[in-house]
Protein backbone atom coordinates (compact mmCIF):
# COMPACT_ATOMS: atom_id res chain seq x y z
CA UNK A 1 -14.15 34.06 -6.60
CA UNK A 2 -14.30 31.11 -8.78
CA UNK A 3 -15.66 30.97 -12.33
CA UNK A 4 -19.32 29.22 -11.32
CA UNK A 5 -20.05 32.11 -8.88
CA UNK A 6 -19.68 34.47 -11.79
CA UNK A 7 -21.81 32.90 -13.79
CA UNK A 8 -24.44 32.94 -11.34
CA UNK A 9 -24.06 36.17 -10.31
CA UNK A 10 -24.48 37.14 -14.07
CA UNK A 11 -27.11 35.59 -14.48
CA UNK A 12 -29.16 37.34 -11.50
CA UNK A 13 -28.14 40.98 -12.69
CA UNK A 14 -29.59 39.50 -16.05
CA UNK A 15 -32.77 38.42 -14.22
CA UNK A 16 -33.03 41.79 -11.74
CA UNK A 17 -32.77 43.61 -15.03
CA UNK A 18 -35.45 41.81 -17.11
CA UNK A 19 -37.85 42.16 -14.07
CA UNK A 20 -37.15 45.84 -13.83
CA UNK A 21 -37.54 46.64 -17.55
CA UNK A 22 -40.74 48.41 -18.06
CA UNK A 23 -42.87 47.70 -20.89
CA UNK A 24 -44.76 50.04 -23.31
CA UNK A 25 -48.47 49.95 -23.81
CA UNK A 26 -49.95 47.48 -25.52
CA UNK A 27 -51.06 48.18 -29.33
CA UNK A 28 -54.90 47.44 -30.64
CA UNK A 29 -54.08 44.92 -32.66
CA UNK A 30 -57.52 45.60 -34.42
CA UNK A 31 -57.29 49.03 -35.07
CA UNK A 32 -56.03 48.82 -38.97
CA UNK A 33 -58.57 46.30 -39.78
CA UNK A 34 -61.43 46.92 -42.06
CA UNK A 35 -64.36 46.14 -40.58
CA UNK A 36 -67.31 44.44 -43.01
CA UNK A 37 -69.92 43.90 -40.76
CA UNK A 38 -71.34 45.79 -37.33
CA UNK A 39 -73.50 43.79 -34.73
CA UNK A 40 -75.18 45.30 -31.92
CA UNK A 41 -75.92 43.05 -28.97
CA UNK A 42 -77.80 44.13 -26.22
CA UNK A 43 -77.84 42.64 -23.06
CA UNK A 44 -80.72 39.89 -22.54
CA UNK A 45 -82.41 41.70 -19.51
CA UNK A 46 -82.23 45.68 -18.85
CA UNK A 47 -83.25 47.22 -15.82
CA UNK A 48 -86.12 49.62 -16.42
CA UNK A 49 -84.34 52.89 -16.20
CA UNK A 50 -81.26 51.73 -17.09
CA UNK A 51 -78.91 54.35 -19.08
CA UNK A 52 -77.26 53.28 -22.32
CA UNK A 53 -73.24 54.15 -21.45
CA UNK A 54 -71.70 53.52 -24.84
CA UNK A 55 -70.34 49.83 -26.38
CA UNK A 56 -67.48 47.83 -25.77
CA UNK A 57 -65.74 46.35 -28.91
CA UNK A 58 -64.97 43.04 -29.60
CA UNK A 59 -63.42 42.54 -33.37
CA UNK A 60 -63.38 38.86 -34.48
CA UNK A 61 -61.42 37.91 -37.82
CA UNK A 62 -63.16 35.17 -40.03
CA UNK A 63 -63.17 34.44 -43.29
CA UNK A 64 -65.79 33.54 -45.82
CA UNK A 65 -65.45 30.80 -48.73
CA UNK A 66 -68.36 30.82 -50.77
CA UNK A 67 -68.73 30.02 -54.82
CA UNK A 68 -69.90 32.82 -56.92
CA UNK A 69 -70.54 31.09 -60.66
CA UNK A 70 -71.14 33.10 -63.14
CA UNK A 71 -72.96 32.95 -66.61
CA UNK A 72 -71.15 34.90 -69.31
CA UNK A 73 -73.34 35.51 -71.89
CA UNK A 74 -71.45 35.94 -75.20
CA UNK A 75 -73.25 38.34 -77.73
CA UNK A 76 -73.34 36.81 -81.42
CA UNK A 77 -73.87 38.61 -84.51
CA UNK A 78 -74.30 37.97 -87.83
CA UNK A 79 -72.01 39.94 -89.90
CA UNK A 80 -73.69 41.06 -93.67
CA UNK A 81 -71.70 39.21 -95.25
CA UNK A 82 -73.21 35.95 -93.30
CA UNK A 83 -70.23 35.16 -90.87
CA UNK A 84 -70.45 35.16 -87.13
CA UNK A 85 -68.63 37.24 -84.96
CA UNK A 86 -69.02 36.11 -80.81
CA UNK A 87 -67.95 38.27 -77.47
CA UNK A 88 -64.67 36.98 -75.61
CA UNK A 89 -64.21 35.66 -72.33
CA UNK A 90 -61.97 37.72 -70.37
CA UNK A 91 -58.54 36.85 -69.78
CA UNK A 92 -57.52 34.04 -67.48
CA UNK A 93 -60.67 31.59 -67.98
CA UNK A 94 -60.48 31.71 -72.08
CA UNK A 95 -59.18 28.24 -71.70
CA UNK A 96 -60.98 26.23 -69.10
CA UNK A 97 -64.00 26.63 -66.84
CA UNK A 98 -62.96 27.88 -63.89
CA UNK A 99 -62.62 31.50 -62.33
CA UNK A 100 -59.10 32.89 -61.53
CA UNK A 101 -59.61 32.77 -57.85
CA UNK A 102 -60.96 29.35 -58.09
CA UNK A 103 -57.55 28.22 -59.91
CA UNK A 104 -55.50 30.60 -57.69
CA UNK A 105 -56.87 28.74 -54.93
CA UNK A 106 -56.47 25.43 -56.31
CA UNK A 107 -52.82 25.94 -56.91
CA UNK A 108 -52.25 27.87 -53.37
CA UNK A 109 -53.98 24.68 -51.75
CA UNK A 110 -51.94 21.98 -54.03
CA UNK A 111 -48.36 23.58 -54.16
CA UNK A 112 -47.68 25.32 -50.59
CA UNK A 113 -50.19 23.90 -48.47
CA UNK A 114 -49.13 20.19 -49.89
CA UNK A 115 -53.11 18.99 -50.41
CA UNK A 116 -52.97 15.97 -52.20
CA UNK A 117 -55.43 16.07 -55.23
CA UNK A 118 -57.88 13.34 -54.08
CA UNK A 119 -58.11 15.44 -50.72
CA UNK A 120 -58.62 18.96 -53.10
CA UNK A 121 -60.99 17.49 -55.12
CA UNK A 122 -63.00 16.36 -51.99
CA UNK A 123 -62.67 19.77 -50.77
CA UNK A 124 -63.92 20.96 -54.23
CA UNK A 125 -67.00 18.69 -53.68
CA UNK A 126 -67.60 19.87 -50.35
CA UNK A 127 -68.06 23.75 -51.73
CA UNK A 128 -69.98 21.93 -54.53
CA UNK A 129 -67.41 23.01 -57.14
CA UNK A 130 -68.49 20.76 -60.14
CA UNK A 131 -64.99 19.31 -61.45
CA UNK A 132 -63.83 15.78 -61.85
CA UNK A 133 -60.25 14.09 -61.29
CA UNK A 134 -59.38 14.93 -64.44
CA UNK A 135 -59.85 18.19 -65.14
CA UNK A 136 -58.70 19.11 -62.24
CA UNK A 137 -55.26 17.12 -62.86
CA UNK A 138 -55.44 19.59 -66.34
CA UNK A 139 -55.74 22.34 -64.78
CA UNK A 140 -52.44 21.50 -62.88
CA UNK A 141 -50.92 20.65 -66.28
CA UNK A 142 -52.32 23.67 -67.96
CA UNK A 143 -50.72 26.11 -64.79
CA UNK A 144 -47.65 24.03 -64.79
CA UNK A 145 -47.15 24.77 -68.65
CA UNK A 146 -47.69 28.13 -68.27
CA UNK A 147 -45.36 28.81 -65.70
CA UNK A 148 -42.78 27.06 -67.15
């Protein structure tokens, strides 16, 4: 035999084999998920005595963006001695306006998705985020400080 009808007589047993392999069951992909929300849909029209047999289920991923702004009212007081003593934003958003999900997101967005910042700060708009061009450029200067 030459050399070509080797090769191609490899390469059947290599196809007879991958048709023969069996394969396992299939996994639910869905079965790990935490579910946040159940919907029951019944069917439009049901047959007067009709008998309920169970539910099929269909699991569909989404995901919600929403804003959630929030008023921190900082308690004053009036020390006897006359001085003022005020509460303390938490850690994270002592320095700006923004939430740390907000900035996490606004970095995520910016540095591996490669949004430019006129295109974020349209997004930003869109979710009616009140920021403008520039604090949203010191923000990244802020973040890039910190990091470094």
């Amino acid at each position: 035999m030459d050399e070509k009808t080797d090769i191609a007589d490899d390469k059947e047993e290599e196809t007879d084999k991958k048709e023969t392999k069996k394969k396992g069951p299939k996994r639910k992909k869905t079965v790990e998920l935490p579910i946040h929300n159940t919907e029951i849909i019944k069917p439009d029209n049901i047959p007067e005595g009709s008998k309920f047999k169970g539910y099929t289920d269909i699991v569909v991923q989404d995901l919600i963006i929403q804003i959630n702004n929030t008023c921190y009212r900082l308690a004053q007081y009036e020390t006897p001695n006359g001085q003022y003593i005020t509460g303390q934003l938490p850690e994270g958003i002592r320095d700006n306006h923004w939430g740390t999900d907000l900035q996490s997101f606004i970095l995520y967005q910016y540095h591996h998705q490669h949004v430019t910042q006129p295109l974020l700060l349209e997004q930003l708009h869109d979710l009616n985020i009140d920021i403008s061009s520039g604090q949203l450029s010191n923000l990244f200067m802020q973040k890039t400080r910190h990091i470094s």
